[in-house]
N, C-alpha and C. Protein backbone atom coordinates (compact mmCIF):
# COMPACT_ATOMS: atom_id res chain seq x y z
N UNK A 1 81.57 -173.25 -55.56
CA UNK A 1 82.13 -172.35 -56.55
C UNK A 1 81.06 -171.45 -57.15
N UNK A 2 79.76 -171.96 -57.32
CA UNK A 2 78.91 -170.90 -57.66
C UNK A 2 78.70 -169.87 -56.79
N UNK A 3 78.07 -170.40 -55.32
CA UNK A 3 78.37 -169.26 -54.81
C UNK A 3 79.22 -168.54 -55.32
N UNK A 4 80.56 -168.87 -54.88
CA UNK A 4 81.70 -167.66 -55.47
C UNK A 4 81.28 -166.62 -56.46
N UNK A 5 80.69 -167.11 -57.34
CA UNK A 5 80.74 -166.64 -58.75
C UNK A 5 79.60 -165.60 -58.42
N UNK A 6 78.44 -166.08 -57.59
CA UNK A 6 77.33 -165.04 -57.72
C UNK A 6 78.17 -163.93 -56.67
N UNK A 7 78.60 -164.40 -55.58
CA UNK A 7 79.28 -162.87 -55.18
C UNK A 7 80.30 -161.78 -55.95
N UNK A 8 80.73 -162.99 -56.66
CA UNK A 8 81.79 -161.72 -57.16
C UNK A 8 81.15 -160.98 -58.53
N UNK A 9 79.80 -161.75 -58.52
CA UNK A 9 79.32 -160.81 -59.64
C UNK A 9 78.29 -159.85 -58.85
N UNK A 10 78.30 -160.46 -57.45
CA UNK A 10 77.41 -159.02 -57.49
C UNK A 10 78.66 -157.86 -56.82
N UNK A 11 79.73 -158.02 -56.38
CA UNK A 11 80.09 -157.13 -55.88
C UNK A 11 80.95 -156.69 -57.00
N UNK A 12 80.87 -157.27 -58.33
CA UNK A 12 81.63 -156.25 -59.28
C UNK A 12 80.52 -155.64 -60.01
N UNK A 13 79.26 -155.70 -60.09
CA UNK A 13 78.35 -155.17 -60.35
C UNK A 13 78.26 -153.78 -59.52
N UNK A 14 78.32 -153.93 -57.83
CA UNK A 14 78.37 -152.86 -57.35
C UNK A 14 79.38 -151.94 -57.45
N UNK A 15 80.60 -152.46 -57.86
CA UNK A 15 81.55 -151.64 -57.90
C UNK A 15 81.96 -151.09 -59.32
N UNK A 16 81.17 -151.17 -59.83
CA UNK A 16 80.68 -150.62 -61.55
C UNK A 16 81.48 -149.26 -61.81
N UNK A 17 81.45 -148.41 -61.33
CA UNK A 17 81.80 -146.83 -60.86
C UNK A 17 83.18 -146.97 -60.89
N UNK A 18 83.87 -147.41 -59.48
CA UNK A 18 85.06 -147.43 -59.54
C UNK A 18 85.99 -147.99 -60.53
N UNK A 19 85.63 -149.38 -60.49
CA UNK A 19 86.10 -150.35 -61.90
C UNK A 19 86.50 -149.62 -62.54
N UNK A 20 85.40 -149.08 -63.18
CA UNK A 20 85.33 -148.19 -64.56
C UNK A 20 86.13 -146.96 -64.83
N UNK A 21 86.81 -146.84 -63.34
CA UNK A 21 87.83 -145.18 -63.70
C UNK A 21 88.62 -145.93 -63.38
N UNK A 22 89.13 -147.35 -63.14
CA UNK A 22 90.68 -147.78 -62.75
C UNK A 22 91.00 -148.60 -64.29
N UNK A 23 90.03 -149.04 -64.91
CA UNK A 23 89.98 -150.22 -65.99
C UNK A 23 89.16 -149.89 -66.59
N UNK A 24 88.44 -149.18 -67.37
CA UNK A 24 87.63 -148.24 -68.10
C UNK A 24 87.11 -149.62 -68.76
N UNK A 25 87.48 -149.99 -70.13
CA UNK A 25 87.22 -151.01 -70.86
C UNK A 25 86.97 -152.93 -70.22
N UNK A 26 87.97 -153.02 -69.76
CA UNK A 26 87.93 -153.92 -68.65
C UNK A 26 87.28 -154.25 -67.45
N UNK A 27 86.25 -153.26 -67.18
CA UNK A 27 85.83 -153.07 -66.21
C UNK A 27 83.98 -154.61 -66.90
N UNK A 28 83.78 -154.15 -68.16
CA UNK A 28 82.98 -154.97 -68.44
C UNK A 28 83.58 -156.39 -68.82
N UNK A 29 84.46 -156.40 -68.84
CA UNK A 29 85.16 -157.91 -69.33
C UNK A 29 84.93 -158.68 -67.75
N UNK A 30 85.26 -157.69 -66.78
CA UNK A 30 85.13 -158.47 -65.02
C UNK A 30 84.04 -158.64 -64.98
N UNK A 31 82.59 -158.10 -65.26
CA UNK A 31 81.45 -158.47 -65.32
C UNK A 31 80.97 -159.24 -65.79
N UNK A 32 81.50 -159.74 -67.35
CA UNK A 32 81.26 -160.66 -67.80
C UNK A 32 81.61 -161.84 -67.79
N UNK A 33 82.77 -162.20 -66.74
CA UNK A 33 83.29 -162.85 -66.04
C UNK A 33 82.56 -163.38 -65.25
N UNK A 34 81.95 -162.86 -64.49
CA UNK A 34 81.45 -163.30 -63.05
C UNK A 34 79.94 -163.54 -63.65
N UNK A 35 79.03 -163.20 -64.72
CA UNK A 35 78.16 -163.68 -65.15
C UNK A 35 78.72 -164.98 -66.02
N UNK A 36 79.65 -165.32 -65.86
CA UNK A 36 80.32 -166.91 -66.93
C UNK A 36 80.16 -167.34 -65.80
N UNK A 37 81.05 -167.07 -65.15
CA UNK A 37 81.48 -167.98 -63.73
C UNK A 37 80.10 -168.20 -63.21
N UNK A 38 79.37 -167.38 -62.79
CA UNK A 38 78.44 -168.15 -61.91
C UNK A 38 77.18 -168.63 -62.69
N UNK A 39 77.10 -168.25 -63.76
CA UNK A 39 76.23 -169.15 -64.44
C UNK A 39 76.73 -170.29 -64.83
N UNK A 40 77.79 -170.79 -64.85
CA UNK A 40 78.41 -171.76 -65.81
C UNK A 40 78.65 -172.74 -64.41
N UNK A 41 79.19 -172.35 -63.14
CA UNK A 41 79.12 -173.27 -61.44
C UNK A 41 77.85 -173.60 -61.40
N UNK A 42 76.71 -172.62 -61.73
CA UNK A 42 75.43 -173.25 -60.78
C UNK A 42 75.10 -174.07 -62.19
N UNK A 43 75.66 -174.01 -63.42
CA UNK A 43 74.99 -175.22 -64.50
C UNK A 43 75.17 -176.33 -63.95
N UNK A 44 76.82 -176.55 -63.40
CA UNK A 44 77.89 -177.82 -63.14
C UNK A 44 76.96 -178.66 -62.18
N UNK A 45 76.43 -177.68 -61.08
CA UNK A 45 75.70 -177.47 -59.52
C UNK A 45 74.37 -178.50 -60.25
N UNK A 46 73.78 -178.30 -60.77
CA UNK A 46 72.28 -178.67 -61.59
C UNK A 46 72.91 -180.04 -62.05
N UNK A 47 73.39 -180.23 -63.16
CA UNK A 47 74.06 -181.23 -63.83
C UNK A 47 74.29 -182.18 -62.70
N UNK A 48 75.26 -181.83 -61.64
CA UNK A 48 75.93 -182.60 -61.09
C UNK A 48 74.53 -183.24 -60.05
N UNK A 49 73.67 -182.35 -59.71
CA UNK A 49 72.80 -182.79 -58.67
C UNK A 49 71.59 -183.82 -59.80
N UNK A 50 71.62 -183.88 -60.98
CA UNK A 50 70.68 -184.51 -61.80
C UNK A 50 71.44 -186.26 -62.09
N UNK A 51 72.29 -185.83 -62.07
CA UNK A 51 73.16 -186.58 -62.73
C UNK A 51 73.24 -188.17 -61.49
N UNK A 52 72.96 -187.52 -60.09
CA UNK A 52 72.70 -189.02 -59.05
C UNK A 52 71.33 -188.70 -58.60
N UNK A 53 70.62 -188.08 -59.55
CA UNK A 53 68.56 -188.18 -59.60
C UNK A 53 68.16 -187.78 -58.24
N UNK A 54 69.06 -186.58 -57.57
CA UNK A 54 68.93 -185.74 -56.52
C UNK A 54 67.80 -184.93 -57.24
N UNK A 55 66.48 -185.14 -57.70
CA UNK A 55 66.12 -184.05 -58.60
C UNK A 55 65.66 -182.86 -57.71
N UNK A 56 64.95 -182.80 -56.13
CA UNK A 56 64.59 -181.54 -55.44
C UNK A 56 66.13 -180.85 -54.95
N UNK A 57 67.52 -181.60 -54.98
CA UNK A 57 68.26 -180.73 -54.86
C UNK A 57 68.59 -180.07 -55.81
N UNK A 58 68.49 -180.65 -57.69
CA UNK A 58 68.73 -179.68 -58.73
C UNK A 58 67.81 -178.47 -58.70
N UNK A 59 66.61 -179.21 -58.22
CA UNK A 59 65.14 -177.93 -58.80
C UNK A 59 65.65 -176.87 -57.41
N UNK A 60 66.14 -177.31 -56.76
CA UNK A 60 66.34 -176.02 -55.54
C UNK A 60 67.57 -175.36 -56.23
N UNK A 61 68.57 -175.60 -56.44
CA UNK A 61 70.06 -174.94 -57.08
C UNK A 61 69.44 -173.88 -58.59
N UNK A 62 68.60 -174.61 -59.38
CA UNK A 62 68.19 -174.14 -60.24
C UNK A 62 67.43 -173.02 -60.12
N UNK A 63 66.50 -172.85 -59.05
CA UNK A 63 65.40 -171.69 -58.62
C UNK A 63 66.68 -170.74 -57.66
N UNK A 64 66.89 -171.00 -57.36
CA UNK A 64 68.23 -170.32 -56.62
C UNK A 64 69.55 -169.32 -57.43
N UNK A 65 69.69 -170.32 -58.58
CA UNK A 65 70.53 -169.28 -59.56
C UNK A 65 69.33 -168.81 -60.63
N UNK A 66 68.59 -169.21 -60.79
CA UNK A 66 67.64 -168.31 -61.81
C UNK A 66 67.38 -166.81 -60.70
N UNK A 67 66.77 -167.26 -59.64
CA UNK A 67 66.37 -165.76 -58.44
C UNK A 67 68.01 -165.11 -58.35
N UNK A 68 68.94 -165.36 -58.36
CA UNK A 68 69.90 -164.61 -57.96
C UNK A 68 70.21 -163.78 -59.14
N UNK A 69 70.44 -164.71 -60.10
CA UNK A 69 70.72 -163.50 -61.77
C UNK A 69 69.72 -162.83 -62.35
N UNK A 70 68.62 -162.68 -62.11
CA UNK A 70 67.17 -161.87 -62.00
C UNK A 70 67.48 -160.75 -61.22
N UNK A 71 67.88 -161.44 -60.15
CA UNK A 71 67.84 -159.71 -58.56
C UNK A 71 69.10 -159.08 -59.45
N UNK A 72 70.20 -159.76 -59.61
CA UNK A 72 71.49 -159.32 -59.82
C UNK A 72 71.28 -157.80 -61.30
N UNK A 73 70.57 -158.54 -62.02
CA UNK A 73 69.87 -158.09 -63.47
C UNK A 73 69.72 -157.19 -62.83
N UNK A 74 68.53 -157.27 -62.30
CA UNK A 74 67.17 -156.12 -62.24
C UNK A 74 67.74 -154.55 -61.24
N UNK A 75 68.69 -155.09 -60.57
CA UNK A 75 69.22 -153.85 -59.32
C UNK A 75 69.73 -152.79 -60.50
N UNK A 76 69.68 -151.66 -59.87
CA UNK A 76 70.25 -150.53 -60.72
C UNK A 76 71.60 -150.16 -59.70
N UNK A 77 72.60 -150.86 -60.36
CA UNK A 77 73.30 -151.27 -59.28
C UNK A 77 74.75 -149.19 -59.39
N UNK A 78 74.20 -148.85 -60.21
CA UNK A 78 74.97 -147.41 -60.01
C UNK A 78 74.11 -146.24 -59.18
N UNK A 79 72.66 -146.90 -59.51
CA UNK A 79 72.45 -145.50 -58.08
C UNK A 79 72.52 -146.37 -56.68
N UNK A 80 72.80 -147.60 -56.74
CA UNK A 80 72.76 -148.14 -55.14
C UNK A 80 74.31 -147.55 -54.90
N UNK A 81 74.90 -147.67 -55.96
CA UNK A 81 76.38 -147.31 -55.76
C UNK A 81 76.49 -145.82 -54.78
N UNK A 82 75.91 -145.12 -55.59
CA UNK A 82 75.73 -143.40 -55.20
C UNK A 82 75.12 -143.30 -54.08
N UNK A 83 74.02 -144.09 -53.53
CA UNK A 83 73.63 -143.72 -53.12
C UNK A 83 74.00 -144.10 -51.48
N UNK A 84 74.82 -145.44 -51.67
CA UNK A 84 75.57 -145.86 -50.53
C UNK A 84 76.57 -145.10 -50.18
N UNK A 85 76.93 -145.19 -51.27
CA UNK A 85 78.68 -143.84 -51.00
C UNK A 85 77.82 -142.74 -50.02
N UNK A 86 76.93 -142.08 -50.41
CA UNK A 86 76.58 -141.11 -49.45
C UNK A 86 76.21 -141.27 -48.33
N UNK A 87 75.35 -142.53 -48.31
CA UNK A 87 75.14 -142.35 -46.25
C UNK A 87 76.58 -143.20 -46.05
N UNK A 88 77.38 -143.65 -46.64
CA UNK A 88 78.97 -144.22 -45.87
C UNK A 88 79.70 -143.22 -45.62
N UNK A 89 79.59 -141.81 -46.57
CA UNK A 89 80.81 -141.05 -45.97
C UNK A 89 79.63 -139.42 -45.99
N UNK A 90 78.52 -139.58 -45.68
CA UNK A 90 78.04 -138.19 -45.12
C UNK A 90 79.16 -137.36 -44.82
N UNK A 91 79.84 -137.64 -43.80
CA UNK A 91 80.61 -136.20 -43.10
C UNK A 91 81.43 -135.98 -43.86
N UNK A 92 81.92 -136.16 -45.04
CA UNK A 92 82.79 -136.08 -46.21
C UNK A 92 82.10 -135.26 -47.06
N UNK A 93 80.68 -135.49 -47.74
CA UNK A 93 79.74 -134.72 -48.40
C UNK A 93 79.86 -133.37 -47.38
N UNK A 94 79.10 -133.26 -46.12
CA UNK A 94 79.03 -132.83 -45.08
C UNK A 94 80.22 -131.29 -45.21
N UNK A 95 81.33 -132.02 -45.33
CA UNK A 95 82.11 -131.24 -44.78
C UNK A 95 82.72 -130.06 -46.11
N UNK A 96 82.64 -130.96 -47.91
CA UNK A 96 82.72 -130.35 -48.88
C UNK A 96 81.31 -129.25 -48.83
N UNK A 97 80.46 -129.02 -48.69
CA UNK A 97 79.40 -128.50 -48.52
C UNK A 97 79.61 -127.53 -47.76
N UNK A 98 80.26 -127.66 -46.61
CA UNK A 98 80.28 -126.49 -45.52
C UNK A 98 81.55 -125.84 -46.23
N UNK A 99 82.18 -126.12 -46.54
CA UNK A 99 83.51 -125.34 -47.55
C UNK A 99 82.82 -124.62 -48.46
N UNK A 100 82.47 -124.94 -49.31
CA UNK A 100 81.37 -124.76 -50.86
C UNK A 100 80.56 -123.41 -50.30
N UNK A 101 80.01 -123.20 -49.10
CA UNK A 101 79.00 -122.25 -48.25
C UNK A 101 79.98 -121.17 -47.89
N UNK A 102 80.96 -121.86 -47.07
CA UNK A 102 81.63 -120.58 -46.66
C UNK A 102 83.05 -119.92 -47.41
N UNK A 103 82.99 -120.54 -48.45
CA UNK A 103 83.58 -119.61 -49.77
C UNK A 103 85.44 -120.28 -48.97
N UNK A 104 85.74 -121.40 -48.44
CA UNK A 104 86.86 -122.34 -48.67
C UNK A 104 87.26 -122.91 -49.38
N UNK A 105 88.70 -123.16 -49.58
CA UNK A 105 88.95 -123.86 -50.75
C UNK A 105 88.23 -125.38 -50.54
N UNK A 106 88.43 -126.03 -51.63
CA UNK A 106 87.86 -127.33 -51.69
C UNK A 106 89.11 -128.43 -51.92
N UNK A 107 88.61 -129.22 -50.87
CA UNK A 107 89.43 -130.66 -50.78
C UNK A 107 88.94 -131.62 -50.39
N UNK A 108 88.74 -132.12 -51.66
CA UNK A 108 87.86 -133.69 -51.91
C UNK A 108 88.93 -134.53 -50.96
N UNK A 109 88.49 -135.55 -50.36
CA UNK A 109 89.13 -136.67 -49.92
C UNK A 109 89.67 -137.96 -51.21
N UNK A 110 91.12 -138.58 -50.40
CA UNK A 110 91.47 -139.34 -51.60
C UNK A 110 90.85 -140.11 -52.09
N UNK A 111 89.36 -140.31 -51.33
CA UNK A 111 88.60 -141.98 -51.99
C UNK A 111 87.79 -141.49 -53.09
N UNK A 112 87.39 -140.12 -53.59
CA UNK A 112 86.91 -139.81 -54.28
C UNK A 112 86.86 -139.53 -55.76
N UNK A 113 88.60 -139.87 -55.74
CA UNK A 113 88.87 -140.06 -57.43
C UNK A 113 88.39 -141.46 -57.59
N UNK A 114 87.62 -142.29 -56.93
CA UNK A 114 87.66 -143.99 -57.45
C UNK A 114 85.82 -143.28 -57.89
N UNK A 115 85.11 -142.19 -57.24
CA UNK A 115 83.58 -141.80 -57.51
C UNK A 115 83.60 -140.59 -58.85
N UNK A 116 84.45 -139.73 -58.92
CA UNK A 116 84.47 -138.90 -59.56
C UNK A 116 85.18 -138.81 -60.82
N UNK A 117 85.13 -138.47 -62.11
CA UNK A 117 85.67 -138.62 -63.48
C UNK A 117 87.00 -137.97 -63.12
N UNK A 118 87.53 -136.93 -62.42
CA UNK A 118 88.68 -136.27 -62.22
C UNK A 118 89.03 -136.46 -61.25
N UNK A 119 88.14 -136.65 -59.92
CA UNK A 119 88.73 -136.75 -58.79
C UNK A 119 88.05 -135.26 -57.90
N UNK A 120 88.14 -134.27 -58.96
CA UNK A 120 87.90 -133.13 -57.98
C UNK A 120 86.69 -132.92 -58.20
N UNK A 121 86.33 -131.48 -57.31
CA UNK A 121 84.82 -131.11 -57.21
C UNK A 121 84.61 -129.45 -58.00
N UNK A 122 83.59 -129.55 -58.54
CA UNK A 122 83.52 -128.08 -59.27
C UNK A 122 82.88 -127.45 -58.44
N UNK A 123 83.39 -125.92 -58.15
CA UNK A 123 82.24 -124.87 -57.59
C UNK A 123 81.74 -124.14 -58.81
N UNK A 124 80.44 -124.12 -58.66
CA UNK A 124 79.97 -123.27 -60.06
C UNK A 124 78.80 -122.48 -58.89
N UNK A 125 78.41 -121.45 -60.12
CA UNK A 125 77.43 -120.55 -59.65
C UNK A 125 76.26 -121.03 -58.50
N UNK A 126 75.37 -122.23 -59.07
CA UNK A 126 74.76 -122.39 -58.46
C UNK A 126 74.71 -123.35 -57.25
N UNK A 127 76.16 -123.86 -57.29
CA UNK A 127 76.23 -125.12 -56.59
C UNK A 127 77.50 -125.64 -56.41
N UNK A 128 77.63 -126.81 -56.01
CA UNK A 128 79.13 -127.77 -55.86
C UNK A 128 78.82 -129.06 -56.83
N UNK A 129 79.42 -129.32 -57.69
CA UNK A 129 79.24 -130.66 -58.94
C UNK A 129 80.30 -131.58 -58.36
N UNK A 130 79.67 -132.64 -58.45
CA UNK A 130 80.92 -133.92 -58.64
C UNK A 130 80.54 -134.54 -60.02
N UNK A 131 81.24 -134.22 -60.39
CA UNK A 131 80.99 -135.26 -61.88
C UNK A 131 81.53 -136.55 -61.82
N UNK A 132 80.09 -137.70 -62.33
CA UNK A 132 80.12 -138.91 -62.49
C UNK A 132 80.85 -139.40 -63.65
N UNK A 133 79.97 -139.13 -64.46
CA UNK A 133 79.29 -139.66 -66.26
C UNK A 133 79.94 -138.29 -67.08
N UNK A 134 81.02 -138.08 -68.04
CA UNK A 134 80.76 -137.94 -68.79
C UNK A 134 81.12 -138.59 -70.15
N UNK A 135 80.19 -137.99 -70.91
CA UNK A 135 79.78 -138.35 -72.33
C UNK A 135 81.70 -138.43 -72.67
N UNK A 136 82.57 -139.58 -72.77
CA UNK A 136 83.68 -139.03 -73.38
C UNK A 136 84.35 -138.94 -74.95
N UNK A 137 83.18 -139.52 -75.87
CA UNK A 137 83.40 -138.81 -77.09
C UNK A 137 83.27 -137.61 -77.83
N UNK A 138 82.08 -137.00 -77.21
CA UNK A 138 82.29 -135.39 -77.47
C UNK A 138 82.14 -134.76 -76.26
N UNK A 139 81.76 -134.79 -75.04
CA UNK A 139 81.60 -134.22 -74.07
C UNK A 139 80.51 -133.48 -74.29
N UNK A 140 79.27 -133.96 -74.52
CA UNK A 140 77.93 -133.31 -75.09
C UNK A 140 76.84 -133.39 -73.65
N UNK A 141 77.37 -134.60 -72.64
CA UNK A 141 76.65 -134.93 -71.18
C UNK A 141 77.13 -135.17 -70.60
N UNK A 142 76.80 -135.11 -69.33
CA UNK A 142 77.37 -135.50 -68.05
C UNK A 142 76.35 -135.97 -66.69
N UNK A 143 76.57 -136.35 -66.13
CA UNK A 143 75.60 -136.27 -65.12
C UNK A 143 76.68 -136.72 -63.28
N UNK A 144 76.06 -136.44 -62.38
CA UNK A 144 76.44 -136.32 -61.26
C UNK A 144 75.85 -136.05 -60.20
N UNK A 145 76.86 -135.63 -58.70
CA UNK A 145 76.18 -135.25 -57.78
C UNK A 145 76.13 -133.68 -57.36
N UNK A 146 75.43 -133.20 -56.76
CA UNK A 146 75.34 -131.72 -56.64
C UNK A 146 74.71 -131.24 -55.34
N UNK A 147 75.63 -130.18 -54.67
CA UNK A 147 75.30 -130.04 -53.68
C UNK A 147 74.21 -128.33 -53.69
N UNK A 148 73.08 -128.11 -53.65
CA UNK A 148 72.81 -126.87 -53.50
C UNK A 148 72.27 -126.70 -52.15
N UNK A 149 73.08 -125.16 -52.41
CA UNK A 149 72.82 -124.77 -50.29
C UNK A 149 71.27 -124.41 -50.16
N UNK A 150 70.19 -124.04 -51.24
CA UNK A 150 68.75 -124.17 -51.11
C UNK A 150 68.27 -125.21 -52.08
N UNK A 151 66.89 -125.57 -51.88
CA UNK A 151 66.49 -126.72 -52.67
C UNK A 151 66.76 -125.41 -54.02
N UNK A 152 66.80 -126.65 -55.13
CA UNK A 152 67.26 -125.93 -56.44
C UNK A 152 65.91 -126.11 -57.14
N UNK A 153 65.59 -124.68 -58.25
CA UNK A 153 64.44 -124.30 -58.63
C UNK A 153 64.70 -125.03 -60.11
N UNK A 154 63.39 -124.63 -61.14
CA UNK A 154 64.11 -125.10 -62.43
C UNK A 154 65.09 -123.87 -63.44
N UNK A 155 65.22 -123.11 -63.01
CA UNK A 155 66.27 -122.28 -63.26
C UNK A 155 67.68 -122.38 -62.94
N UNK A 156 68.02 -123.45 -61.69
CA UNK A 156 69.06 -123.57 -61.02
C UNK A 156 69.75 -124.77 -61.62
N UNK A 157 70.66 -124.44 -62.82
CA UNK A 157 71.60 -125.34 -63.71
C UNK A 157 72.71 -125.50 -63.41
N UNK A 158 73.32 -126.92 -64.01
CA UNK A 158 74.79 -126.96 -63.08
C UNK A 158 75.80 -127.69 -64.94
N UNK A 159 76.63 -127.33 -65.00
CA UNK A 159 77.46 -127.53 -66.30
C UNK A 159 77.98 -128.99 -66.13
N UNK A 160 77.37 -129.78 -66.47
CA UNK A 160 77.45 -131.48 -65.73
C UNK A 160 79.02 -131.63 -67.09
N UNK A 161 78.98 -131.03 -68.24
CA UNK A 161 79.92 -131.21 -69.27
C UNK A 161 80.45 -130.13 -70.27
N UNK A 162 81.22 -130.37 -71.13
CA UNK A 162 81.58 -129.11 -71.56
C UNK A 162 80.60 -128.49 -72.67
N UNK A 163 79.63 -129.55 -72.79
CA UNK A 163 78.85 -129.02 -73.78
C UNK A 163 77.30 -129.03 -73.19
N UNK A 164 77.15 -129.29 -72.15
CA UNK A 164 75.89 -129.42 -71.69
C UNK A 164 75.88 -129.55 -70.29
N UNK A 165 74.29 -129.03 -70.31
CA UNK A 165 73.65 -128.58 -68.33
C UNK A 165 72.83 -129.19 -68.07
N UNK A 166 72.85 -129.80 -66.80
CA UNK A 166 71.78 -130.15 -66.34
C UNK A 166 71.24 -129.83 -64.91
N UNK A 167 70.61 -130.37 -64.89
CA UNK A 167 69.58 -129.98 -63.73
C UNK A 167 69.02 -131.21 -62.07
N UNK A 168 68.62 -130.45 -61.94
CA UNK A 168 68.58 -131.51 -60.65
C UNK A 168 67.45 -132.41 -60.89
N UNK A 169 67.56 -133.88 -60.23
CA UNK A 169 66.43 -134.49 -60.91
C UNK A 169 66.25 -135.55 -59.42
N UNK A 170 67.18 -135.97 -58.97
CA UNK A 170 67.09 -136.69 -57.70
C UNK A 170 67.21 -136.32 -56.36
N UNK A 171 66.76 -136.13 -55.12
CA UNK A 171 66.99 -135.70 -53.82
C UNK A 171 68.01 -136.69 -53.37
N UNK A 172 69.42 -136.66 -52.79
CA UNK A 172 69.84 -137.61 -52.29
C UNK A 172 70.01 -137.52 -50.53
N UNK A 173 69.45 -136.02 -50.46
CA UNK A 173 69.47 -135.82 -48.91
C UNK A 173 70.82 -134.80 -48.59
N UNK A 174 70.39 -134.35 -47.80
CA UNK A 174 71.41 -132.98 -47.25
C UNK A 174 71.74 -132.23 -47.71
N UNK A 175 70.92 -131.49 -48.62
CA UNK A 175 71.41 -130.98 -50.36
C UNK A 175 72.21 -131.65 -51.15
N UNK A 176 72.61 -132.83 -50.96
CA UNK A 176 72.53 -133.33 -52.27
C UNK A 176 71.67 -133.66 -53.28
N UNK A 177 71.99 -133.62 -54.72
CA UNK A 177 70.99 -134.07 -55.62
C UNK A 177 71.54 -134.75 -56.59
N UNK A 178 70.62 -135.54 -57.25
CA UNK A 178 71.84 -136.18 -58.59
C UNK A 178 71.10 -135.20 -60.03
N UNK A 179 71.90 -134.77 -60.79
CA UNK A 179 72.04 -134.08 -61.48
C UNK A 179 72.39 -134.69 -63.15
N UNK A 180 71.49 -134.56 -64.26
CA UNK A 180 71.57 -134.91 -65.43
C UNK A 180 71.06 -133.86 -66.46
């Protein structure tokens, strides 16, 4: 059962993004879930292995869930998010990009409202925006992905929100960039 618990906390960890536009609020209650659950199995796991003076099988269960909720901690588990989404569906980026260039309309694919705050993609002056993040009490930030058809200079701003711009700050490859 611990096992269990450490997977489903790491794969609701990874799925942080989506969660969060299907169950906004709830999305941290599932997290905190799966940090109960699997901390609270590998306690049982310890206990139970102490308890018939198995002590190198507790000290192994114990170094085992301490290393797993450390890695689990420490991952920055929303740019692994981003950054997987992109080499999984390149020809999707790929193909919004070649639209975005040759002045086509734009049509996001359906998996992209589970990545994007609206679902759709902005063409703006300097670029193509997907908006991630925004700020939704005043709409003061935003941040996202951005496609520019040349590398982007520091002049080259993208309207991440309704009250604020940002700029390119990450390479994600193929003109993409992540944008804050």
């Amino acid at each position: 059962m611990a096992t269990f618990g450490w997977i489903f906390l790491a794969a609701a960890s990874y799925l942080q993004i989506p969660l969060y536009r299907q169950m906004w609020f709830f999305s941290w209650l599932v997290i905190a879930f799966g940090w109960v659950w699997a901390c609270l199995w590998s306690f049982t796991a310890v206990i139970s292995h102490l308890s018939v003076q198995a002590y190198a099988r507790a000290t192994v269960a114990l170094i085992i869930a301490v290393t797993l909720g450390a890695v689990i901690w420490r991952v920055d588990w929303r740019t692994t998010f981003i950054d997987s989404t992109l080499r999984l569906h390149q020809g999707s980026f790929a193909e919004l990009a070649a639209a975005y260039r040759e002045g086509r309309p734009l049509d996001p694919p359906w998996w992209m409202k589970y990545l994007s705050v609206d679902g759709e993609v902005q063409a703006q002056n300097d670029g193509l925006y997907l908006p991630i993040y925004v700020d939704e009490w005043r709409s003061e930030y935003g941040a996202g992905v951005a496609y520019f058809p040349s590398r982007p200079g520091d002049d080259s701003l993208i309207q991440t929100a309704e009250g604020g711009l940002g700029r390119a700050t990450r390479d994600l490859g193929n003109g993409w960039w992540w944008v804050e």
